[in-house]
Protein backbone atom coordinates (compact mmCIF):
# COMPACT_ATOMS: atom_id res chain seq x y z
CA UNK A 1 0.00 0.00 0.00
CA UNK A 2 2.55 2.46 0.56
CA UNK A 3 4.28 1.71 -2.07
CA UNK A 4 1.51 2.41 -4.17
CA UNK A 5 1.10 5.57 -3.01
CA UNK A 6 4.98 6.54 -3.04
CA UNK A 7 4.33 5.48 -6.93
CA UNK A 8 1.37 7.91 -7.23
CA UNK A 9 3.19 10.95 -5.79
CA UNK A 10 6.11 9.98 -8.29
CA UNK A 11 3.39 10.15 -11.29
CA UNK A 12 1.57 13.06 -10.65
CA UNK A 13 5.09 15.25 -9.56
CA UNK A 14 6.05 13.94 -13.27
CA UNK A 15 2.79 14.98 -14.96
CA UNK A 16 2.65 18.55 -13.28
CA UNK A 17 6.10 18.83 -14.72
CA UNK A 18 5.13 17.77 -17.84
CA UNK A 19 2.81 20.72 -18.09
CA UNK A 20 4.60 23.62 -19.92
CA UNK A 21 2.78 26.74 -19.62
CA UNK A 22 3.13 28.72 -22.96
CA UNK A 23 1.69 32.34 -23.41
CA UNK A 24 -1.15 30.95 -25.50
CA UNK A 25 -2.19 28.37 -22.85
CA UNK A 26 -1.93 31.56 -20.02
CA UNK A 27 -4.22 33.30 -22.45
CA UNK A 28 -6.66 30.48 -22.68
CA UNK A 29 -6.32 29.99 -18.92
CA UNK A 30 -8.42 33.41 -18.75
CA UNK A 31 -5.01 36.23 -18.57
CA UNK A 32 -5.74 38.95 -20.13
CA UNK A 33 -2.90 39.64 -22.95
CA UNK A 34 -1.14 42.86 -21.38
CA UNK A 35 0.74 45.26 -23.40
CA UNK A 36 3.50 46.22 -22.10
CA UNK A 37 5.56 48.92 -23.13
CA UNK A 38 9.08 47.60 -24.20
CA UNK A 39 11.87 48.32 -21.24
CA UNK A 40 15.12 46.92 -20.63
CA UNK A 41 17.56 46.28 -17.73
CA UNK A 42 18.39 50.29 -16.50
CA UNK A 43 15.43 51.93 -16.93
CA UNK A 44 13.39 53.32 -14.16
CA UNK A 45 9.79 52.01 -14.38
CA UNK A 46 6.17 52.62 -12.58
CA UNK A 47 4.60 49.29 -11.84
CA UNK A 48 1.01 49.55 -10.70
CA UNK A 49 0.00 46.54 -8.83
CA UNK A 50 -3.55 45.95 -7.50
CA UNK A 51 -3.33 45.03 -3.63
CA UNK A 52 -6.19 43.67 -1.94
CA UNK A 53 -7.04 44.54 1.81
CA UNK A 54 -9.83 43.32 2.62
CA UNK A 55 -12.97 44.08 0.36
CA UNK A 56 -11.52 46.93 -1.00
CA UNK A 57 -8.99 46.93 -3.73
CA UNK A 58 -6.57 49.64 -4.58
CA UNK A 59 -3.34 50.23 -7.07
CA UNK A 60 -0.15 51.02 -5.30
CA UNK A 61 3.08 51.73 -7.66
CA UNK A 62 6.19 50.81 -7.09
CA UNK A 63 8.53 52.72 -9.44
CA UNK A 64 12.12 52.13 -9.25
CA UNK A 65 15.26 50.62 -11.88
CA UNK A 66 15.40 47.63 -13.54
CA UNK A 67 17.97 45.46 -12.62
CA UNK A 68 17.27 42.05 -14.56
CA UNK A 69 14.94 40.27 -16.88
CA UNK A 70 14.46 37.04 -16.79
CA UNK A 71 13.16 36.09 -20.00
CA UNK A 72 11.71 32.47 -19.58
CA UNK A 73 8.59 32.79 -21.93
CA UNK A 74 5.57 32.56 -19.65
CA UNK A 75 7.49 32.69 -16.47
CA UNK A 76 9.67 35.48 -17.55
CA UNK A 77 9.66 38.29 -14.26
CA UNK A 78 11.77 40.81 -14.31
CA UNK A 79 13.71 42.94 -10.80
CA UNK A 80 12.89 46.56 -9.59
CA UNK A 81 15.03 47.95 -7.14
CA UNK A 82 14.21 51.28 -5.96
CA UNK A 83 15.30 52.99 -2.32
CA UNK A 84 12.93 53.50 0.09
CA UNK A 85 12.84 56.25 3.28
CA UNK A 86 15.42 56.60 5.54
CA UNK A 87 18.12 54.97 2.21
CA UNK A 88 16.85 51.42 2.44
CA UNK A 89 17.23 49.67 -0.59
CA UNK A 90 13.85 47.34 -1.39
CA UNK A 91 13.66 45.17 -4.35
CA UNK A 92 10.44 43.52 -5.99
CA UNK A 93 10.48 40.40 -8.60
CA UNK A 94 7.23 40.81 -10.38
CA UNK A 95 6.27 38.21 -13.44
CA UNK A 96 5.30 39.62 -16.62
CA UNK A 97 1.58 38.03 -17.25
CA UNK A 98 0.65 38.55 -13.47
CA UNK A 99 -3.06 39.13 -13.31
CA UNK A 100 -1.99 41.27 -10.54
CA UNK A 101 -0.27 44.13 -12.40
CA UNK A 102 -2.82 46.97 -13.62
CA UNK A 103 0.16 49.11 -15.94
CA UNK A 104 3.94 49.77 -16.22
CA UNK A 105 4.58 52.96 -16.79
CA UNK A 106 8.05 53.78 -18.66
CA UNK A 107 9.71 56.60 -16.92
CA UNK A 108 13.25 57.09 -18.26
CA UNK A 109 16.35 55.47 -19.92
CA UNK A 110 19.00 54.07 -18.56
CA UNK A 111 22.70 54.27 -19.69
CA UNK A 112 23.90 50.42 -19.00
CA UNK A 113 26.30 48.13 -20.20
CA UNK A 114 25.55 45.12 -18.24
CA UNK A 115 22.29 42.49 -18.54
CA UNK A 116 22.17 42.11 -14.65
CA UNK A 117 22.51 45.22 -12.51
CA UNK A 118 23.42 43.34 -9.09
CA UNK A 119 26.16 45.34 -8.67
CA UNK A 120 24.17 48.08 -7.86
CA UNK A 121 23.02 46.15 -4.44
CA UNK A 122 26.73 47.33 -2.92
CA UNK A 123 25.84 50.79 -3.79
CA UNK A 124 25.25 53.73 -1.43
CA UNK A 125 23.87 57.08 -2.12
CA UNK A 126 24.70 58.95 -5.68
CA UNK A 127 26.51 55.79 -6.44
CA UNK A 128 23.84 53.53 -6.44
CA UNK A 129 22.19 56.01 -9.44
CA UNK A 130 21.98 54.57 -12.98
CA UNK A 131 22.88 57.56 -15.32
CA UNK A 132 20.62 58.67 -17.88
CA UNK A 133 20.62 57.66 -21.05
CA UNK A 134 21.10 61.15 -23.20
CA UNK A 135 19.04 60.40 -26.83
CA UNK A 136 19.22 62.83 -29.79
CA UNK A 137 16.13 63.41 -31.78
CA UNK A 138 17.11 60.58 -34.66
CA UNK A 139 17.25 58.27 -31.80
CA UNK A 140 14.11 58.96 -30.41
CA UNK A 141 12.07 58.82 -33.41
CA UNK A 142 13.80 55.28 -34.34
CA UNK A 143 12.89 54.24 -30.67
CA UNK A 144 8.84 55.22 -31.31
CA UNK A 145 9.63 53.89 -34.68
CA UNK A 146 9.97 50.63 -32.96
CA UNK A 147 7.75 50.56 -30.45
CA UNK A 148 5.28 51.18 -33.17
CA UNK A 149 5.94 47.89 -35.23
CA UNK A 150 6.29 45.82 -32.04
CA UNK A 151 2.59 47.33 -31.08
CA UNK A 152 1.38 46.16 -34.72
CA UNK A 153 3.01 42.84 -34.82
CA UNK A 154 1.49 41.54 -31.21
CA UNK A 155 -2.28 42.56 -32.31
């Protein structure tokens, strides 16, 4: 009998792996399809995130930098790490086809060389800063340029 049931435990753990969750099956699962405005690893975002208390439900936003992306199709999240009163750093992993996420708002470049910003965790006051990405006109209208097709080609 326990044996059995050792067996079972083996079969189902093997079956719920055998699940892969794809962006069509999250979107048949009842997700809405989000779109998300195109960021990478440096840029300072606005996440809005509904938060429940309760009955009532409210957005709270939690805008700080990016500093990784973890693209892993349907389980891709991605890092914010923003400072907090009295300098304490607090960082948030949020997936990218949460239900729970209302918006992200794009706030500003970021100049960055690296894919992963951990660096940054060792960092203390103006130092811990990711400097601005400075963008002439050309390279803002190829950026919208961009986001444009992107928009087209996901509807």
């Amino acid at each position: 009998m326990n044996g059995e049931f050792i067996f079972l435990i083996k079969i189902n753990r093997i079956a719920m792996k055998a699940k892969k969750y794809t962006k069509e099956t999250i979107r048949e699962l009842g997700l809405p399809k989000q779109d998300i405005t195109p960021f990478s690893v440096g840029d300072t975002v606005a996440v809005s995130q509904r938060i429940k208390e309760g009955d009532k439900e409210r957005l709270q936003i939690f805008e700080g930098d990016v500093i990784a992306i973890h693209n892993n199709g349907a389980s891709g999240t991605f890092t914010i790490r923003k400072i907090a009163s009295n300098s304490i750093a607090v960082e948030r992993i949020f997936p990218f086809h949460s239900p729970k996420i209302e918006s992200i708002r794009f706030v500003r470049h970021g100049d960055t060389r690296r894919a992963k910003l951990y660096y940054m965790r060792d960092r203390i006051g103006k130092a811990a800063r990711v400097k601005e990405k400075v963008m002439s006109k050309k390279d803002i209208a190829h950026e919208a340029q961009v986001r444009r097709d992107s928009g087209s080609e996901s509807k």
